[in-house]
PDB file of N, CA and C in Angstrom:
ATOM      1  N   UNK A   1     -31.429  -7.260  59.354  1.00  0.00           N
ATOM      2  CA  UNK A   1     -32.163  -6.762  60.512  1.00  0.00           C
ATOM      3  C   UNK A   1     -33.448  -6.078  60.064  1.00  0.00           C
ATOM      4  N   UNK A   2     -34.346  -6.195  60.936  1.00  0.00           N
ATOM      5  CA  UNK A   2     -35.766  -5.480  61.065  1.00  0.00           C
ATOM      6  C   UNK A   2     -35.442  -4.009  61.030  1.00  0.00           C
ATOM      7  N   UNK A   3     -36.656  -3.188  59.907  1.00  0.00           N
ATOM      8  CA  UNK A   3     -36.455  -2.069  60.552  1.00  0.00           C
ATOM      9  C   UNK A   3     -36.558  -1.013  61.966  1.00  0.00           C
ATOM     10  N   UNK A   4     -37.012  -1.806  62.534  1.00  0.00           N
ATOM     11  CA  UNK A   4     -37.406  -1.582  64.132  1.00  0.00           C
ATOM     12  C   UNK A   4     -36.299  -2.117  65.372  1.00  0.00           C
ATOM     13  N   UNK A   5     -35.283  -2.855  64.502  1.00  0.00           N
ATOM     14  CA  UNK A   5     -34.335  -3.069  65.461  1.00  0.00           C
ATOM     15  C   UNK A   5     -33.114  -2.057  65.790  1.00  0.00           C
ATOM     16  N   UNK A   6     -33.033  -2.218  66.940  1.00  0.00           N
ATOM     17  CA  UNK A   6     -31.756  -1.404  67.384  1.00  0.00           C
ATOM     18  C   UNK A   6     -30.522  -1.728  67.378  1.00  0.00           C
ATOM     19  N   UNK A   7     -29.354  -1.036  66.746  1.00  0.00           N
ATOM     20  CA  UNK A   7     -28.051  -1.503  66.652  1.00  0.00           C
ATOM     21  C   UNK A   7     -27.273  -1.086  67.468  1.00  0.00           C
ATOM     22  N   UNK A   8     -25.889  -1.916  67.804  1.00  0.00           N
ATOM     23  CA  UNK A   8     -25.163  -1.049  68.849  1.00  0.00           C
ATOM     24  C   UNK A   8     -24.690   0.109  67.970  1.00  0.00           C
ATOM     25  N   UNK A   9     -23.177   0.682  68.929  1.00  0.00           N
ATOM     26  CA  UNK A   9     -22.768   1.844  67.955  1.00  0.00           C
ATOM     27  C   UNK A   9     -21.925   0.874  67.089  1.00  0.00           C
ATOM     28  N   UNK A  10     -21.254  -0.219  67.315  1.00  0.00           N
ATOM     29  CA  UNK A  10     -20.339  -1.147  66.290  1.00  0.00           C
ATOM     30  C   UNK A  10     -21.132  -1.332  65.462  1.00  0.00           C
ATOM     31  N   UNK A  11     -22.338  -2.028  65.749  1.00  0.00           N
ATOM     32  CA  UNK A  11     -23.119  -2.499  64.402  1.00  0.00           C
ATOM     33  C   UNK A  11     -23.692  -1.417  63.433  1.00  0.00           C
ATOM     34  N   UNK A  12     -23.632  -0.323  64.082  1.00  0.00           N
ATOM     35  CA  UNK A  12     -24.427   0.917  63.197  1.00  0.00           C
ATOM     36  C   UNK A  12     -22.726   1.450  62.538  1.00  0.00           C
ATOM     37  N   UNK A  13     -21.629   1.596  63.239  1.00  0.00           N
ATOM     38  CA  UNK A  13     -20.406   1.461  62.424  1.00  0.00           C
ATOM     39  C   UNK A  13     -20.404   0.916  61.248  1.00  0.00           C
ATOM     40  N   UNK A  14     -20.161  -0.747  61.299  1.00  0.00           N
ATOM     41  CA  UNK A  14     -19.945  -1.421  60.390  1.00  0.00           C
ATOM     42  C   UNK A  14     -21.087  -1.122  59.297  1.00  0.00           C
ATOM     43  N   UNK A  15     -22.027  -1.338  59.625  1.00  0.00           N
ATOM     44  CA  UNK A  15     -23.409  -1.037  58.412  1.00  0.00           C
ATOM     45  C   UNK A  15     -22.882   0.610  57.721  1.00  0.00           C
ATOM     46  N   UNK A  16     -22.266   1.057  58.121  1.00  0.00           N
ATOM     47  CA  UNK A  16     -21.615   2.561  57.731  1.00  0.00           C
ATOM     48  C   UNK A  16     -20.728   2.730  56.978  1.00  0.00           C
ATOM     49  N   UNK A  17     -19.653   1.165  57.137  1.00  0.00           N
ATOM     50  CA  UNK A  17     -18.609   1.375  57.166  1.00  0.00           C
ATOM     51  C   UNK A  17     -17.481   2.330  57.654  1.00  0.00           C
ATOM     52  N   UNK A  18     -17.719   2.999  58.989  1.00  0.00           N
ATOM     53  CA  UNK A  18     -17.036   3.683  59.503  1.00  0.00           C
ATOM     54  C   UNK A  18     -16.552   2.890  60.646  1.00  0.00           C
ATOM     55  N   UNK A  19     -15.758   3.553  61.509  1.00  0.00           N
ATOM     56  CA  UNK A  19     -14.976   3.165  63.095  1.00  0.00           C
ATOM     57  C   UNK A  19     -16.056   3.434  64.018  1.00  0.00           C
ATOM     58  N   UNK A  20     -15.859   2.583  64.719  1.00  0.00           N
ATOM     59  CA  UNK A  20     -17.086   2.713  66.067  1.00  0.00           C
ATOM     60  C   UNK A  20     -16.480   4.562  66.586  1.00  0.00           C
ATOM     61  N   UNK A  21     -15.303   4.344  66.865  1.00  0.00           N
ATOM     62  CA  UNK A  21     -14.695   5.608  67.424  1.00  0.00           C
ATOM     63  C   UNK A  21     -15.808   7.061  66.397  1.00  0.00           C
ATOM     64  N   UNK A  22     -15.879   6.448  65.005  1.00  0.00           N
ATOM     65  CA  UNK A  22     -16.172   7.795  64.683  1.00  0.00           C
ATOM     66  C   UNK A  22     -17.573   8.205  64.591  1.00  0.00           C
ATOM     67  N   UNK A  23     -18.392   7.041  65.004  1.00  0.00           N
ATOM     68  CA  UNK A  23     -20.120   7.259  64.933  1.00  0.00           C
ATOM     69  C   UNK A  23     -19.977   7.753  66.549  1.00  0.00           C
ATOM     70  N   UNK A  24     -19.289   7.549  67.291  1.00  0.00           N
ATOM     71  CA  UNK A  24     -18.979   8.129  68.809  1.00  0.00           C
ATOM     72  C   UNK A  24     -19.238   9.202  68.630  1.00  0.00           C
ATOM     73  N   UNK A  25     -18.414   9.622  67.892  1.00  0.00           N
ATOM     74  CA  UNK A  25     -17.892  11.152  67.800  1.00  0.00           C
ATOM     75  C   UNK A  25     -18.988  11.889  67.289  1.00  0.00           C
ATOM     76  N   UNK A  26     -19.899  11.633  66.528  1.00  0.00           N
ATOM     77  CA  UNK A  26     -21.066  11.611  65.768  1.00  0.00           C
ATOM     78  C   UNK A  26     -21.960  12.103  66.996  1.00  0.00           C
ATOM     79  N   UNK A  27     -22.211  10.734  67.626  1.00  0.00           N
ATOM     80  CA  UNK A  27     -23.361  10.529  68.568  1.00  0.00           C
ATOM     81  C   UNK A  27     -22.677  11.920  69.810  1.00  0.00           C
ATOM     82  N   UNK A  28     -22.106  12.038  70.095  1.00  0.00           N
ATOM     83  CA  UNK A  28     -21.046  13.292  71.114  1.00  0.00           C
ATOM     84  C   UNK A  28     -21.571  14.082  70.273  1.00  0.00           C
ATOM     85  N   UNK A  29     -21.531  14.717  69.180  1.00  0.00           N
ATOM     86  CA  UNK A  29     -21.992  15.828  68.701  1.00  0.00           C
ATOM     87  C   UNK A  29     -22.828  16.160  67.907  1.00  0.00           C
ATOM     88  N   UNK A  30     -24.154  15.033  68.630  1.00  0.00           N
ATOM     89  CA  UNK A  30     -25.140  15.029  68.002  1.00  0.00           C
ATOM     90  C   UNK A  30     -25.093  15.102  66.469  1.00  0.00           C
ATOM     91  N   UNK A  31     -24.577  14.776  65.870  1.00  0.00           N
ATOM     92  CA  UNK A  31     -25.037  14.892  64.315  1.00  0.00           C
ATOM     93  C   UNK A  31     -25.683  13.846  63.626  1.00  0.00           C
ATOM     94  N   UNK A  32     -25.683  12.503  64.791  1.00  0.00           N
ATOM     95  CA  UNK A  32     -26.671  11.720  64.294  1.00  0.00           C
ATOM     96  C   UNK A  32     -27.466  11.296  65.667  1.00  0.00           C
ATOM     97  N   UNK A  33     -29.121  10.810  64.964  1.00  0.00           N
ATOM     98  CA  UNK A  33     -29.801  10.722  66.171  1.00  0.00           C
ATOM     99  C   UNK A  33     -29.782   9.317  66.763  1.00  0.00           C
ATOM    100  N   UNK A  34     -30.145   8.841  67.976  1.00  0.00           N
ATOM    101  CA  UNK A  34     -29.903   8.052  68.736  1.00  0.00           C
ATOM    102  C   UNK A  34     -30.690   7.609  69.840  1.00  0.00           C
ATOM    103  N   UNK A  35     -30.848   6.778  70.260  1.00  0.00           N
ATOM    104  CA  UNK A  35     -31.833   6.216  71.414  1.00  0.00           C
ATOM    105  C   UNK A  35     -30.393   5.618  72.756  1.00  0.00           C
ATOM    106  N   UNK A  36     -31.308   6.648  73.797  1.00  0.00           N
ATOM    107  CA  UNK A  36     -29.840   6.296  74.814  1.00  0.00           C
ATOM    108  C   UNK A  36     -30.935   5.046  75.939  1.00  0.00           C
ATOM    109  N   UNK A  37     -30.653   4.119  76.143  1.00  0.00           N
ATOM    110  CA  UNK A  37     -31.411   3.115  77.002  1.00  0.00           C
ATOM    111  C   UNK A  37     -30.378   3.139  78.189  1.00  0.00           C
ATOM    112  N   UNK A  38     -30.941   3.649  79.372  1.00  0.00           N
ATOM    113  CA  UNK A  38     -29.780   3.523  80.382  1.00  0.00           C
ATOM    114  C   UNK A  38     -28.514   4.124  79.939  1.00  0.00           C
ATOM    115  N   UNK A  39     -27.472   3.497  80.304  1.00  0.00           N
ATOM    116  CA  UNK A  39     -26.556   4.106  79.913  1.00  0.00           C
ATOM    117  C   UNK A  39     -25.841   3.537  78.677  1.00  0.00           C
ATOM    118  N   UNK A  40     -26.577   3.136  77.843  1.00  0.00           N
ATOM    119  CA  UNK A  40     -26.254   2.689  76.234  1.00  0.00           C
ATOM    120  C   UNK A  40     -26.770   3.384  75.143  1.00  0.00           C
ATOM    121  N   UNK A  41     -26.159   3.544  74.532  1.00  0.00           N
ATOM    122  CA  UNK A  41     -26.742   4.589  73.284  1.00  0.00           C
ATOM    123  C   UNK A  41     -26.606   3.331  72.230  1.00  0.00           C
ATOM    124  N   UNK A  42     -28.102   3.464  71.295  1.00  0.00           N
ATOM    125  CA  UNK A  42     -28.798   2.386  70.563  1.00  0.00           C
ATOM    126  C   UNK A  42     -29.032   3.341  69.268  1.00  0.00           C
ATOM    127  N   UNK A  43     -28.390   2.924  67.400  1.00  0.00           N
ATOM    128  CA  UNK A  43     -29.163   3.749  66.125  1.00  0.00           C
ATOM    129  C   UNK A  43     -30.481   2.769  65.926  1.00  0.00           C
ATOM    130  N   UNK A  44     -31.103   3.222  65.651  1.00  0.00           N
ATOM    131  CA  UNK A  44     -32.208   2.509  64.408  1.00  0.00           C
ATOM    132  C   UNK A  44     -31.545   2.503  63.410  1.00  0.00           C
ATOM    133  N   UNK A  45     -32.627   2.024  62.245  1.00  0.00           N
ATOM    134  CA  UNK A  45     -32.208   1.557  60.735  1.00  0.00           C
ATOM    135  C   UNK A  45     -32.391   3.384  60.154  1.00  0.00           C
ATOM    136  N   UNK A  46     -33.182   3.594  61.167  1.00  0.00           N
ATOM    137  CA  UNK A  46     -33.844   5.372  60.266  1.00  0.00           C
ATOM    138  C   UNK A  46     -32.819   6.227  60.703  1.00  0.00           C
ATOM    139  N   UNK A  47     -31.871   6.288  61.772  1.00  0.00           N
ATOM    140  CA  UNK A  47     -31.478   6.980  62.638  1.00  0.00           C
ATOM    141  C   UNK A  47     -30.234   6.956  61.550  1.00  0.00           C
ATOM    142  N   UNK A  48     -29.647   5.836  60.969  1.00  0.00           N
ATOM    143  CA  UNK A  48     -28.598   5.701  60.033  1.00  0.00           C
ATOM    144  C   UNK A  48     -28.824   5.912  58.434  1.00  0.00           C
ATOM    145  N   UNK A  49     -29.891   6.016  57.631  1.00  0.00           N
ATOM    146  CA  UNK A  49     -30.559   6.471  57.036  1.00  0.00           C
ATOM    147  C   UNK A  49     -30.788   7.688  56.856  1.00  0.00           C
ATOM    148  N   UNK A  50     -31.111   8.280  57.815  1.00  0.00           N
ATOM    149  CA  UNK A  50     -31.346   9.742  58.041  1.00  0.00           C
ATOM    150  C   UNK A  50     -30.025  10.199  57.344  1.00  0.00           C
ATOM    151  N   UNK A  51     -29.011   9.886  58.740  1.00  0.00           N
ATOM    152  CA  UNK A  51     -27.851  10.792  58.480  1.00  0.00           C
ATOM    153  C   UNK A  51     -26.985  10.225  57.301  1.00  0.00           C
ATOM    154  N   UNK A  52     -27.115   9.491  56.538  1.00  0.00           N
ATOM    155  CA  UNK A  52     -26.881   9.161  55.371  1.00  0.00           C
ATOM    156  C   UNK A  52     -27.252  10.171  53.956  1.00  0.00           C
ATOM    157  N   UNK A  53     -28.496   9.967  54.438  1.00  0.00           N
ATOM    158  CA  UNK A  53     -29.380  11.226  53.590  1.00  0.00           C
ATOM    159  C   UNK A  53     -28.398  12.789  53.312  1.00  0.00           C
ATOM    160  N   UNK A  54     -29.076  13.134  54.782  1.00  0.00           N
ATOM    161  CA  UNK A  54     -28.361  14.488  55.064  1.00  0.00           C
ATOM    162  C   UNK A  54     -27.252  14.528  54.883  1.00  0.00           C
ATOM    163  N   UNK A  55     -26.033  13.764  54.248  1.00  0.00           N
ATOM    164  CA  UNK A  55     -24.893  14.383  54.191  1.00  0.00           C
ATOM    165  C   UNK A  55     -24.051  14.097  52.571  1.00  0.00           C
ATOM    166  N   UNK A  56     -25.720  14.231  51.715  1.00  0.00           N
ATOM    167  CA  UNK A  56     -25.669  13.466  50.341  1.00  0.00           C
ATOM    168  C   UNK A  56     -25.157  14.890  49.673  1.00  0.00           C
ATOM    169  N   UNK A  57     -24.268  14.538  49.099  1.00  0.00           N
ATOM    170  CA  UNK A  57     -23.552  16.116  47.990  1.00  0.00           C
ATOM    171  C   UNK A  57     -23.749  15.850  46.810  1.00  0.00           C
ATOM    172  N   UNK A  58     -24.618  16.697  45.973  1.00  0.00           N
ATOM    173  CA  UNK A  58     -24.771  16.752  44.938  1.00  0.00           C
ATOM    174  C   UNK A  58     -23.776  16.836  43.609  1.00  0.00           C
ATOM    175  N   UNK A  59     -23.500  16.542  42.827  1.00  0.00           N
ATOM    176  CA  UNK A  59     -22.334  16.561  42.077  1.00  0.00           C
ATOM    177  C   UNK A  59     -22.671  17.647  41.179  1.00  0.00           C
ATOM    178  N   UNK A  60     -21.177  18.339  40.707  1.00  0.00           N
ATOM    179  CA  UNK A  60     -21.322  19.573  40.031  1.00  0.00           C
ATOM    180  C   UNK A  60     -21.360  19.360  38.538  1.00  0.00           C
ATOM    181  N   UNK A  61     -22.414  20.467  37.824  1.00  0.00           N
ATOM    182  CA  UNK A  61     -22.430  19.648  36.543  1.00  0.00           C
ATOM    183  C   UNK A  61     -20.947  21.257  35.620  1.00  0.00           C
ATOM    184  N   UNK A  62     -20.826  20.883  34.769  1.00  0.00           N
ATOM    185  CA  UNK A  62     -19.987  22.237  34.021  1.00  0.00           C
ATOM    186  C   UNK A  62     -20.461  23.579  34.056  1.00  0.00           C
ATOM    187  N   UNK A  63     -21.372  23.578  33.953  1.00  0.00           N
ATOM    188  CA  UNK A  63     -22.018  25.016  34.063  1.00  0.00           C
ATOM    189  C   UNK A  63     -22.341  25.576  35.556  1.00  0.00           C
ATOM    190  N   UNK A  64     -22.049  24.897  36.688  1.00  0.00           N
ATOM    191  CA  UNK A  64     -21.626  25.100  38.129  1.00  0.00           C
ATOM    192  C   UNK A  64     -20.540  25.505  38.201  1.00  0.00           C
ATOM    193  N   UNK A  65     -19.299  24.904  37.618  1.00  0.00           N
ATOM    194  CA  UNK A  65     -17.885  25.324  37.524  1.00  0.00           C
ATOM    195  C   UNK A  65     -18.057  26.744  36.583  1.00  0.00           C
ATOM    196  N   UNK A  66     -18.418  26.751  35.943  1.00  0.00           N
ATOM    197  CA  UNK A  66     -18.336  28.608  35.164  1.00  0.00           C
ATOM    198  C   UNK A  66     -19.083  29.465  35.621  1.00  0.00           C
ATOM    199  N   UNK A  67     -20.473  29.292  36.342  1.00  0.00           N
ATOM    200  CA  UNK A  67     -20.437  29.975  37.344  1.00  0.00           C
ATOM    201  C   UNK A  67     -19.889  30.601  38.147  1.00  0.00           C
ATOM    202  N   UNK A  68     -19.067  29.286  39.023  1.00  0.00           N
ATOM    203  CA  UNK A  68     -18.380  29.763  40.223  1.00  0.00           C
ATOM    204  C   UNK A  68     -17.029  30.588  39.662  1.00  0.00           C
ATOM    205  N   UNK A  69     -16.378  30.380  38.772  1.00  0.00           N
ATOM    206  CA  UNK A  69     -15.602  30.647  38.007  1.00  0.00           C
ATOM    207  C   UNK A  69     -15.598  32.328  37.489  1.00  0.00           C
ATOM    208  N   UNK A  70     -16.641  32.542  37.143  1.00  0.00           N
ATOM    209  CA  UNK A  70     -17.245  33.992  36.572  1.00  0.00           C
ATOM    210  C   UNK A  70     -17.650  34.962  38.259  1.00  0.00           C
ATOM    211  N   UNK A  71     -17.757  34.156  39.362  1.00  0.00           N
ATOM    212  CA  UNK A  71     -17.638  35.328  40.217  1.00  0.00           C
ATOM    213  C   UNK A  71     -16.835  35.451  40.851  1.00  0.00           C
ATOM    214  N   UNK A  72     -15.293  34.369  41.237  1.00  0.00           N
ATOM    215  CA  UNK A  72     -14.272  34.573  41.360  1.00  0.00           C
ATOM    216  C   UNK A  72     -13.641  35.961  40.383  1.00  0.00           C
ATOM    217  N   UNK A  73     -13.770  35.719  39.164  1.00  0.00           N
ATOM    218  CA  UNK A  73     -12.782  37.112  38.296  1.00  0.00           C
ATOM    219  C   UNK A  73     -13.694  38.388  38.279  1.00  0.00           C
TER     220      UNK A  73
END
């Protein structure tokens, strides 16, 4: 797909690999953005991207763990 095309919520699912049910749940609580046309709610390619981005966790290197470690005791 174009980057300018609009996906349903299945197709923005599958490209996710998640459940339609759970980009629902997403789109319900806003945590990802969305284009509502009438009464259809439409992702972009950016809209899935985005929230891809934003929910990137950095991995801990050893000296993160003794850190956290040293202000626990």
């Amino acid at each position: 797909m174009a980057s300018n095309d609009l996906y349903t919520v299945e197709e923005a699912a599958q490209r996710m690999r998640l459940s339609a049910r759970q980009v629902r749940r997403l789109v319900a609580e806003r945590q990802i953005g969305f284009h509502k046309l009438g009464r259809s709610v439409r992702l972009t390619d950016e809209d899935v991207v985005t929230y891809i981005a934003s929910n990137r966790v950095e991995p801990m290197t050893a000296a993160d763990v003794w850190a956290g470690l040293r202000k626990v005791a």
